[in-house]
PDB file of N, CA and C in Angstrom:
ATOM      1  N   UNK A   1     -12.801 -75.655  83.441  1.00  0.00           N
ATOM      2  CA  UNK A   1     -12.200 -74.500  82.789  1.00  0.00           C
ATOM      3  C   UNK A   1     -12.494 -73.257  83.620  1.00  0.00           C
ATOM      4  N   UNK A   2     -11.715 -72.632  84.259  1.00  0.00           N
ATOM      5  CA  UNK A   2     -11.738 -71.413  84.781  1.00  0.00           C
ATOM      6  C   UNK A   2     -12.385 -70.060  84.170  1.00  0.00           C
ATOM      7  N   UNK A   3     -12.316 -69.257  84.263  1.00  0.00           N
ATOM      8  CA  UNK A   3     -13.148 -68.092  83.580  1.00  0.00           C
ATOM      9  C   UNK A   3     -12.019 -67.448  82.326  1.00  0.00           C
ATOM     10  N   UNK A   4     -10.868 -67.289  83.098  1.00  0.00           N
ATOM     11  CA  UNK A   4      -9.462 -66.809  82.277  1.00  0.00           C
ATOM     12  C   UNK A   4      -9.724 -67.897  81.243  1.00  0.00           C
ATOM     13  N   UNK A   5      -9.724 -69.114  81.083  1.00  0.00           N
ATOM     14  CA  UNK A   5      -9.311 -70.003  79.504  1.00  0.00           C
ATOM     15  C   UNK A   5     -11.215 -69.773  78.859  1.00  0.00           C
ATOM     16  N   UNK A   6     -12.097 -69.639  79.415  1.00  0.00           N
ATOM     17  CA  UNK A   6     -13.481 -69.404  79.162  1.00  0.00           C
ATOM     18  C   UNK A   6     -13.143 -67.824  78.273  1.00  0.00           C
ATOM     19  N   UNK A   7     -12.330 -67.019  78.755  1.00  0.00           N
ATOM     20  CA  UNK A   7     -12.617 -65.584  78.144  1.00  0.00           C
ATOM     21  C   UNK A   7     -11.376 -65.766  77.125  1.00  0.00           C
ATOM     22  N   UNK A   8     -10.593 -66.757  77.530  1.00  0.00           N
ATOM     23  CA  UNK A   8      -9.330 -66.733  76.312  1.00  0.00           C
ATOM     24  C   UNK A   8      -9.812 -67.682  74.794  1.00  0.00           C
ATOM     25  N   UNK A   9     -10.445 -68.930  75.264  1.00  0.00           N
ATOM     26  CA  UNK A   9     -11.556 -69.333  74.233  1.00  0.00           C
ATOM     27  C   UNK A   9     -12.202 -68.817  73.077  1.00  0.00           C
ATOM     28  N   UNK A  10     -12.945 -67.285  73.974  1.00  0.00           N
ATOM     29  CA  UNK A  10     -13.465 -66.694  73.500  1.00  0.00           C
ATOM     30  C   UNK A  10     -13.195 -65.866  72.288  1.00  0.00           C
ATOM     31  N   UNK A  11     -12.147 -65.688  72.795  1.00  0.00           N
ATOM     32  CA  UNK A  11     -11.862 -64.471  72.341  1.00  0.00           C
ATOM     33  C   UNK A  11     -10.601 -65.048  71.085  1.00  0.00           C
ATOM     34  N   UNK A  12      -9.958 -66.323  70.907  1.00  0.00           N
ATOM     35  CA  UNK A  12      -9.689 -67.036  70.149  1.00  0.00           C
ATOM     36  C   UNK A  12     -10.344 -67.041  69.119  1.00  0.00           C
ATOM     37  N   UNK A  13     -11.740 -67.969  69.708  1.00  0.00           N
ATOM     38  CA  UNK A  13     -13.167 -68.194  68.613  1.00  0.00           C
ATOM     39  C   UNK A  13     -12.979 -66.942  67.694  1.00  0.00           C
ATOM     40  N   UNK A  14     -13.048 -65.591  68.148  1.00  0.00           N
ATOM     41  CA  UNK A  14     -14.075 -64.465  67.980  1.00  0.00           C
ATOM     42  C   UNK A  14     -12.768 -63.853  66.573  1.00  0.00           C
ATOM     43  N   UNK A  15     -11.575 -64.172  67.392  1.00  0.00           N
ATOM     44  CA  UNK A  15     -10.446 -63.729  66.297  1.00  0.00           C
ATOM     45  C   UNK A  15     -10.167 -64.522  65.259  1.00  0.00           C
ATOM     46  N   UNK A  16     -10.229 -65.683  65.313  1.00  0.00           N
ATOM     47  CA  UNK A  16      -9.904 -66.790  63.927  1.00  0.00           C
ATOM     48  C   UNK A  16     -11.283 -66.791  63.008  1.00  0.00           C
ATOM     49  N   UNK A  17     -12.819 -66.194  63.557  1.00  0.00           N
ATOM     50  CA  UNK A  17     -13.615 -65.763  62.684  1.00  0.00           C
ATOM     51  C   UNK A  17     -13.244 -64.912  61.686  1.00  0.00           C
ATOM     52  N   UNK A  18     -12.772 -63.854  62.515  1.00  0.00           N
ATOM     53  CA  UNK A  18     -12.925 -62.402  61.753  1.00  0.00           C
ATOM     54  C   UNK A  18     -11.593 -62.552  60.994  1.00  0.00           C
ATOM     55  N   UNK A  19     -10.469 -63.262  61.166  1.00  0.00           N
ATOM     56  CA  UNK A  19      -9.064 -63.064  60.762  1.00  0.00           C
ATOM     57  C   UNK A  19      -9.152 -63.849  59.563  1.00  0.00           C
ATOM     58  N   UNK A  20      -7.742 -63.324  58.318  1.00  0.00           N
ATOM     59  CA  UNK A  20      -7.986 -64.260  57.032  1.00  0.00           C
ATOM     60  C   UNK A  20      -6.777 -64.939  57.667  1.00  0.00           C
ATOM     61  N   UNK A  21      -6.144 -65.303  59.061  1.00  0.00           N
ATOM     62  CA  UNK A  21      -5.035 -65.720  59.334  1.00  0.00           C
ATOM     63  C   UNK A  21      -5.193 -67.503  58.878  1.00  0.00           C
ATOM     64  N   UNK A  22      -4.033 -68.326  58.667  1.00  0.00           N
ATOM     65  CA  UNK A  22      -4.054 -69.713  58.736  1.00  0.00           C
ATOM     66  C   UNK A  22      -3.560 -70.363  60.088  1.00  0.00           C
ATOM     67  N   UNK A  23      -3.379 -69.467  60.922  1.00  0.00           N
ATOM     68  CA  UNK A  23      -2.970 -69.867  62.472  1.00  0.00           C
ATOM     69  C   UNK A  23      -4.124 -71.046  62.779  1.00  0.00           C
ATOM     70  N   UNK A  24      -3.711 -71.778  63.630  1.00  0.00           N
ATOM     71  CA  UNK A  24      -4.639 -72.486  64.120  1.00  0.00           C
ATOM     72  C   UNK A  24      -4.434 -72.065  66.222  1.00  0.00           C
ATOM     73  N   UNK A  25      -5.777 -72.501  66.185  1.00  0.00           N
ATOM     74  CA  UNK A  25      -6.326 -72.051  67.971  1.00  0.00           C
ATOM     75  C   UNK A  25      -5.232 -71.995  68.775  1.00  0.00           C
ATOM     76  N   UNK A  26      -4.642 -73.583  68.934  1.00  0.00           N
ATOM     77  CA  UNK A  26      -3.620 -73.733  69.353  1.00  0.00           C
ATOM     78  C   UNK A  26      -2.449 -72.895  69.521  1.00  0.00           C
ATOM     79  N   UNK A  27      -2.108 -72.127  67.907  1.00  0.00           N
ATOM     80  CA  UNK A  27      -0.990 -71.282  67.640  1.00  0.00           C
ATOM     81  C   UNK A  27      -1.430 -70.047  68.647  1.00  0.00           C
ATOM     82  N   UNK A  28      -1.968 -69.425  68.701  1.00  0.00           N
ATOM     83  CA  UNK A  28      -2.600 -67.937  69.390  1.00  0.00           C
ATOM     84  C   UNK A  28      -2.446 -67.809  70.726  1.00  0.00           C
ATOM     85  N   UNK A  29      -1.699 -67.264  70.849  1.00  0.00           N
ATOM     86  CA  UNK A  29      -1.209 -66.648  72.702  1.00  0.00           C
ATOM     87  C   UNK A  29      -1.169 -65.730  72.495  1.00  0.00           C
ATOM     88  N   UNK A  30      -0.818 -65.443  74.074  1.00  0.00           N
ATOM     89  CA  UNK A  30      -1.233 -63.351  74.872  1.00  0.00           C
ATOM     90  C   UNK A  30       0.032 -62.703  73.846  1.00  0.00           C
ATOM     91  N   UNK A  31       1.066 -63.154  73.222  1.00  0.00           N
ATOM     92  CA  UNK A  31       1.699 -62.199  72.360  1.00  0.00           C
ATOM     93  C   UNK A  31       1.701 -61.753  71.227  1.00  0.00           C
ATOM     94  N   UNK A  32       0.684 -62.585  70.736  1.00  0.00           N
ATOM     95  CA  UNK A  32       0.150 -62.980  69.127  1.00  0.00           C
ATOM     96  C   UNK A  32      -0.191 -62.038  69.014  1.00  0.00           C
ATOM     97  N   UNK A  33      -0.234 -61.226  67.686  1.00  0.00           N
ATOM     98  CA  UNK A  33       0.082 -59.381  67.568  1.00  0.00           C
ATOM     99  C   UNK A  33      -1.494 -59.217  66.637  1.00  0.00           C
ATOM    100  N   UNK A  34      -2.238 -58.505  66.904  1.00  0.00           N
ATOM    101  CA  UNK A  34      -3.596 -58.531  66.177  1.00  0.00           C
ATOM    102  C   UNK A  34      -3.541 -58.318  64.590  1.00  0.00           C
ATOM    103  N   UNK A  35      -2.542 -57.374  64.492  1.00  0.00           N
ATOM    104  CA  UNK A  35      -2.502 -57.275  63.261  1.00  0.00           C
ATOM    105  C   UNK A  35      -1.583 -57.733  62.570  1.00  0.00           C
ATOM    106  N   UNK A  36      -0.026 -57.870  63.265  1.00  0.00           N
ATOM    107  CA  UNK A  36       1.127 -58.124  62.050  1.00  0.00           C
ATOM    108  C   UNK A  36       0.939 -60.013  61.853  1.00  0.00           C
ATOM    109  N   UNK A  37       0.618 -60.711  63.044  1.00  0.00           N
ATOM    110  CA  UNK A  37       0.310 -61.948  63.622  1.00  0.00           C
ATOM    111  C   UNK A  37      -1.102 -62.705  62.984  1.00  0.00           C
ATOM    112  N   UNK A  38      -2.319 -61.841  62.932  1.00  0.00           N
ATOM    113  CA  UNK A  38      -3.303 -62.044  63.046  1.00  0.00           C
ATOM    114  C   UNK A  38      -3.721 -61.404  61.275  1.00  0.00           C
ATOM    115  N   UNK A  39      -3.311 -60.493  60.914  1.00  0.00           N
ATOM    116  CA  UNK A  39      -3.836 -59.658  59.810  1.00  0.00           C
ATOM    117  C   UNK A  39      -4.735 -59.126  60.139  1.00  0.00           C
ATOM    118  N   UNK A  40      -5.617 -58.568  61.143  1.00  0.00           N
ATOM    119  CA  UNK A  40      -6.822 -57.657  61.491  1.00  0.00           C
ATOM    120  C   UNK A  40      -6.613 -56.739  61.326  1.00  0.00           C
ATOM    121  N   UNK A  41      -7.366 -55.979  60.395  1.00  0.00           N
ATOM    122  CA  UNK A  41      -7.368 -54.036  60.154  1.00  0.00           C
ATOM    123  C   UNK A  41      -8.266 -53.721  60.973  1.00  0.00           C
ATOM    124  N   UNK A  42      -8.121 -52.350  61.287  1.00  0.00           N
ATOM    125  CA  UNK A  42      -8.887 -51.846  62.559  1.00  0.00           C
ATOM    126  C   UNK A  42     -10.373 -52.122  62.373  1.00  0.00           C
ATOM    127  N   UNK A  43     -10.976 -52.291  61.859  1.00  0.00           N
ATOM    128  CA  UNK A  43     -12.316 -52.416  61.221  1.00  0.00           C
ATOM    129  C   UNK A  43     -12.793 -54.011  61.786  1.00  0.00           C
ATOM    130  N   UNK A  44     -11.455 -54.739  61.609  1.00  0.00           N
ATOM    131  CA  UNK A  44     -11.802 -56.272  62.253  1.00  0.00           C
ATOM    132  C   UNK A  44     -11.872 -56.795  63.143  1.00  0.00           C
ATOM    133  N   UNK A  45     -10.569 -55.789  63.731  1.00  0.00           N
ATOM    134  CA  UNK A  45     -10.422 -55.460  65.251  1.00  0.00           C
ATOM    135  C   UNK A  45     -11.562 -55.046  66.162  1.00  0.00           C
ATOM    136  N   UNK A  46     -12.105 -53.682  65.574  1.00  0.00           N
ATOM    137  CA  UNK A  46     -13.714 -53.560  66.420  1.00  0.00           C
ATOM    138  C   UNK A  46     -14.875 -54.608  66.029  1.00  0.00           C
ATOM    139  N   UNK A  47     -14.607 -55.179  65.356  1.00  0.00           N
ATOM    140  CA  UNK A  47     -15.838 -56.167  64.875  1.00  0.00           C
ATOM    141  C   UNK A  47     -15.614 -57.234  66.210  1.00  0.00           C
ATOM    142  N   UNK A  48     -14.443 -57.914  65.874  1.00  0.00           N
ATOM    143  CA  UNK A  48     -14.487 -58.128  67.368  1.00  0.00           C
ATOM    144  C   UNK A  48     -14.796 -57.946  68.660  1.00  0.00           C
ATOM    145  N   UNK A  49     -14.237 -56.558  68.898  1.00  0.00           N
ATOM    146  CA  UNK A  49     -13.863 -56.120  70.160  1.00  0.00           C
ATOM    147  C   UNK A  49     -15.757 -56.367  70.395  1.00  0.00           C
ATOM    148  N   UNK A  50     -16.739 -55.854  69.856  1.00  0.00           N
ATOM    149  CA  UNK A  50     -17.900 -55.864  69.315  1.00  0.00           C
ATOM    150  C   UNK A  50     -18.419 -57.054  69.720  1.00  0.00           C
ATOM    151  N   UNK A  51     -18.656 -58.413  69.321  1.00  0.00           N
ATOM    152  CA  UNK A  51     -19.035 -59.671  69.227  1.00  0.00           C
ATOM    153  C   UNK A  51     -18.474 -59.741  71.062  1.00  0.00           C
ATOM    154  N   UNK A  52     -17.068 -59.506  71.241  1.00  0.00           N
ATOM    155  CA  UNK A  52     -17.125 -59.746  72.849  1.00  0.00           C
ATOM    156  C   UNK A  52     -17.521 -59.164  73.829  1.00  0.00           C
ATOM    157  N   UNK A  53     -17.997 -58.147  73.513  1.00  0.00           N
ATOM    158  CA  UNK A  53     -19.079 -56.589  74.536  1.00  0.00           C
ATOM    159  C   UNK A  53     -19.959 -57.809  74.980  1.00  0.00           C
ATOM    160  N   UNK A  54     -20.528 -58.235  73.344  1.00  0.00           N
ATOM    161  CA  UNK A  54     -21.825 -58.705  73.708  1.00  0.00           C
ATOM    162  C   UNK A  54     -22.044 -59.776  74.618  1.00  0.00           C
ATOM    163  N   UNK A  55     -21.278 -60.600  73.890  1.00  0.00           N
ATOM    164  CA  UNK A  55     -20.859 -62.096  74.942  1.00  0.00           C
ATOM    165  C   UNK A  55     -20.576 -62.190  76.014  1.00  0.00           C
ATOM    166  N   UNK A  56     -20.061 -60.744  76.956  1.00  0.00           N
ATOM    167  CA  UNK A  56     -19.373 -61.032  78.220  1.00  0.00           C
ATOM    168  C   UNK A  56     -20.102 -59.603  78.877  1.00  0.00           C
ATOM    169  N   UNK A  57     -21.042 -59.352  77.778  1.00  0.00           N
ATOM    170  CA  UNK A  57     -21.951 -57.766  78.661  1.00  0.00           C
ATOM    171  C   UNK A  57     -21.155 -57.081  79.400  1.00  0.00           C
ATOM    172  N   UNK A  58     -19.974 -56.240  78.719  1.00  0.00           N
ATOM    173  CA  UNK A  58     -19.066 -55.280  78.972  1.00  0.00           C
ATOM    174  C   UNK A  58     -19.640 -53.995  78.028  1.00  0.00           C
ATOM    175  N   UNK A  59     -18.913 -52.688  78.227  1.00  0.00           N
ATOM    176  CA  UNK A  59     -18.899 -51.787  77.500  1.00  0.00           C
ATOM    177  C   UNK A  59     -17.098 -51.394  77.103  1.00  0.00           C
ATOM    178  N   UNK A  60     -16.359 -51.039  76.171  1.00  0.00           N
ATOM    179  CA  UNK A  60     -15.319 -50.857  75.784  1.00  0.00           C
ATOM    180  C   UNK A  60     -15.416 -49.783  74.517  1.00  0.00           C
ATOM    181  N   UNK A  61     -14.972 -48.584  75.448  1.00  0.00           N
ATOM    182  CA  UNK A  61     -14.816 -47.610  75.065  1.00  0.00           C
ATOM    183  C   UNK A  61     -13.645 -47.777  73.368  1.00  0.00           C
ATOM    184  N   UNK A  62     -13.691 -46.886  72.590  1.00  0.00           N
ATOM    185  CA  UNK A  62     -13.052 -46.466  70.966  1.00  0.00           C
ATOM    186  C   UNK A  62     -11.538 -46.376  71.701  1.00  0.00           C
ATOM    187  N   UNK A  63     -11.360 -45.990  72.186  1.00  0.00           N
ATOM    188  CA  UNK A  63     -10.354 -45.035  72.793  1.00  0.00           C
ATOM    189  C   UNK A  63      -9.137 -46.320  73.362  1.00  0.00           C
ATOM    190  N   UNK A  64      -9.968 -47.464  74.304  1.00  0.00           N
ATOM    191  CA  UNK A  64      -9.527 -48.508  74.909  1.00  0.00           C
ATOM    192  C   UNK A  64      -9.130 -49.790  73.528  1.00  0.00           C
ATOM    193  N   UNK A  65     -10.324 -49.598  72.288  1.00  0.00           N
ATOM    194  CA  UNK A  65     -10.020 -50.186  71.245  1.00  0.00           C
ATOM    195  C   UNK A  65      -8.459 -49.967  70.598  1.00  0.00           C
ATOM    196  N   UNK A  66      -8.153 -49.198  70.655  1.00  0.00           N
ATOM    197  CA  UNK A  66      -7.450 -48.316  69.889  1.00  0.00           C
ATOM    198  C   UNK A  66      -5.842 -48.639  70.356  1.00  0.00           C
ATOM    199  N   UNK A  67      -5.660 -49.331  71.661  1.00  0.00           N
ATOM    200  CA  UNK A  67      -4.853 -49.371  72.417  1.00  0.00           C
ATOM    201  C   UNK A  67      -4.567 -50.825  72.455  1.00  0.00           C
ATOM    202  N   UNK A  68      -5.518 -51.419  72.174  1.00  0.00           N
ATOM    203  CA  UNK A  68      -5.411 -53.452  71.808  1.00  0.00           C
ATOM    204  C   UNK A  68      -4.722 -53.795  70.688  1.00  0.00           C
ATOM    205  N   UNK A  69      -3.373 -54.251  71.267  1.00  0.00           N
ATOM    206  CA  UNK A  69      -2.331 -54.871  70.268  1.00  0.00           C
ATOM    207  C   UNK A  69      -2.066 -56.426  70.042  1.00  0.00           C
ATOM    208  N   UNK A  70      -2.671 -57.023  70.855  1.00  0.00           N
ATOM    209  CA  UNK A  70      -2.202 -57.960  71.375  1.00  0.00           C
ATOM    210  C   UNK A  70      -3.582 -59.178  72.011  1.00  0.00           C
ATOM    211  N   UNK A  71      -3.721 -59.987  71.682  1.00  0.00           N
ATOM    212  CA  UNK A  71      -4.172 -61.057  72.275  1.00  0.00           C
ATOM    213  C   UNK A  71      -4.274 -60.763  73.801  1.00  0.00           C
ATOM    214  N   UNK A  72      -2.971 -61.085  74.432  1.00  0.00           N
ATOM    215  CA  UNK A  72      -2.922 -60.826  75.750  1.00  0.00           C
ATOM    216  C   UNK A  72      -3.920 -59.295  75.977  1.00  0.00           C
ATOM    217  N   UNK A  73      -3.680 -58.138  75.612  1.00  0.00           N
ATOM    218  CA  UNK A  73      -4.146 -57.003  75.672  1.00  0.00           C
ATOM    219  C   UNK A  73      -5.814 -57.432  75.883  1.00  0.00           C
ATOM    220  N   UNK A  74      -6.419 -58.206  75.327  1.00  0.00           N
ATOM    221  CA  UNK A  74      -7.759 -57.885  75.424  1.00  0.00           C
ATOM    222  C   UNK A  74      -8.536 -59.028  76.554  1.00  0.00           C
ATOM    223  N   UNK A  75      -7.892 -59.887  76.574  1.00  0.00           N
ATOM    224  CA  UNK A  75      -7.877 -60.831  77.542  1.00  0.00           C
ATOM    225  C   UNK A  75      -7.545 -59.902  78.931  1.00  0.00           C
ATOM    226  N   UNK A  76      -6.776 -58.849  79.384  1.00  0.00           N
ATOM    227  CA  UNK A  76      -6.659 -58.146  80.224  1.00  0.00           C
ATOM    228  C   UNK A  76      -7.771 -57.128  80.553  1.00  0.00           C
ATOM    229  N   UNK A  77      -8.141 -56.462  79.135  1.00  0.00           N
ATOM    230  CA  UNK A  77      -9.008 -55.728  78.945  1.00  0.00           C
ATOM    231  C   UNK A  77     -10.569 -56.300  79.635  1.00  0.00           C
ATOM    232  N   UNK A  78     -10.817 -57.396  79.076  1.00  0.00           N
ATOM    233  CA  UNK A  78     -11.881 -57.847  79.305  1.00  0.00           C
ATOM    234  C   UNK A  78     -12.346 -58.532  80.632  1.00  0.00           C
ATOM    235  N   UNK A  79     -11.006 -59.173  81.278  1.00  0.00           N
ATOM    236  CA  UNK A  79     -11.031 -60.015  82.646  1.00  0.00           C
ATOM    237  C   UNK A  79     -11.127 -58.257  83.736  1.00  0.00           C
ATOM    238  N   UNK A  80     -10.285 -57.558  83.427  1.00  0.00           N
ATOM    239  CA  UNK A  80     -10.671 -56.200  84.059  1.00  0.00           C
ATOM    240  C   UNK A  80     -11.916 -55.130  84.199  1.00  0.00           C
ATOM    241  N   UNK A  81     -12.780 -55.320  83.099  1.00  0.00           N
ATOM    242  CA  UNK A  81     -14.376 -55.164  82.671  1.00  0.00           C
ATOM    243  C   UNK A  81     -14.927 -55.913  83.271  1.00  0.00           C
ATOM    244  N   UNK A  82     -14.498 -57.259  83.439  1.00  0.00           N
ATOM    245  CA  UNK A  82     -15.618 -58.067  83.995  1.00  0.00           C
ATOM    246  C   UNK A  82     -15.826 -58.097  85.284  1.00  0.00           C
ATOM    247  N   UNK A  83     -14.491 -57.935  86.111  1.00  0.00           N
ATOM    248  CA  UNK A  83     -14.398 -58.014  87.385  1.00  0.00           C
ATOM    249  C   UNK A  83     -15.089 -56.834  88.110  1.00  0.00           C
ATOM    250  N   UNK A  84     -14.890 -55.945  87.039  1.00  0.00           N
ATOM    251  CA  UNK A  84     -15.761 -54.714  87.590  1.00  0.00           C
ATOM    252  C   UNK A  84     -17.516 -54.570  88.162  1.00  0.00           C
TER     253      UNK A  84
END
């Protein structure tokens, strides 16, 4: 498994926790919408964003939160943090 399906994993895991969605793993790709897709209110959204700081020892600014729509979106977000 490459690092990309390692951080997409992740970040799967981290969303079908926090989500009251019935999606299953499988269902969830880079277009899968956090909230209309997923049901995450912003509150669930940083809980997340949160749980993956930790896991992948990034920092992600409110501001960068705020701007994550999307599955794909944070998977970008985060492979771009990391590389840093």
């Amino acid at each position: 498994m490459g690092d990309a399906d390692a951080i997409r994993q992740k970040i799967i895991e981290e969303l079908l926790e926090a989500s009251e969605s019935s999606l299953e793993a499988s269902e969830i790709e880079a277009g899968t919408n956090l909230r209309d897709d997923l049901g995450l209110d912003s509150l669930q959204a940083v809980t997340v964003v949160m749980a993956l700081e930790q896991e992948f020892e990034v920092e992600v600014d409110d501001e960068e939160i705020d701007g994550l729509q999307t599955v794909g979106d944070i998977l970008e977000l985060l492979a771009t943090k990391i590389a840093a």
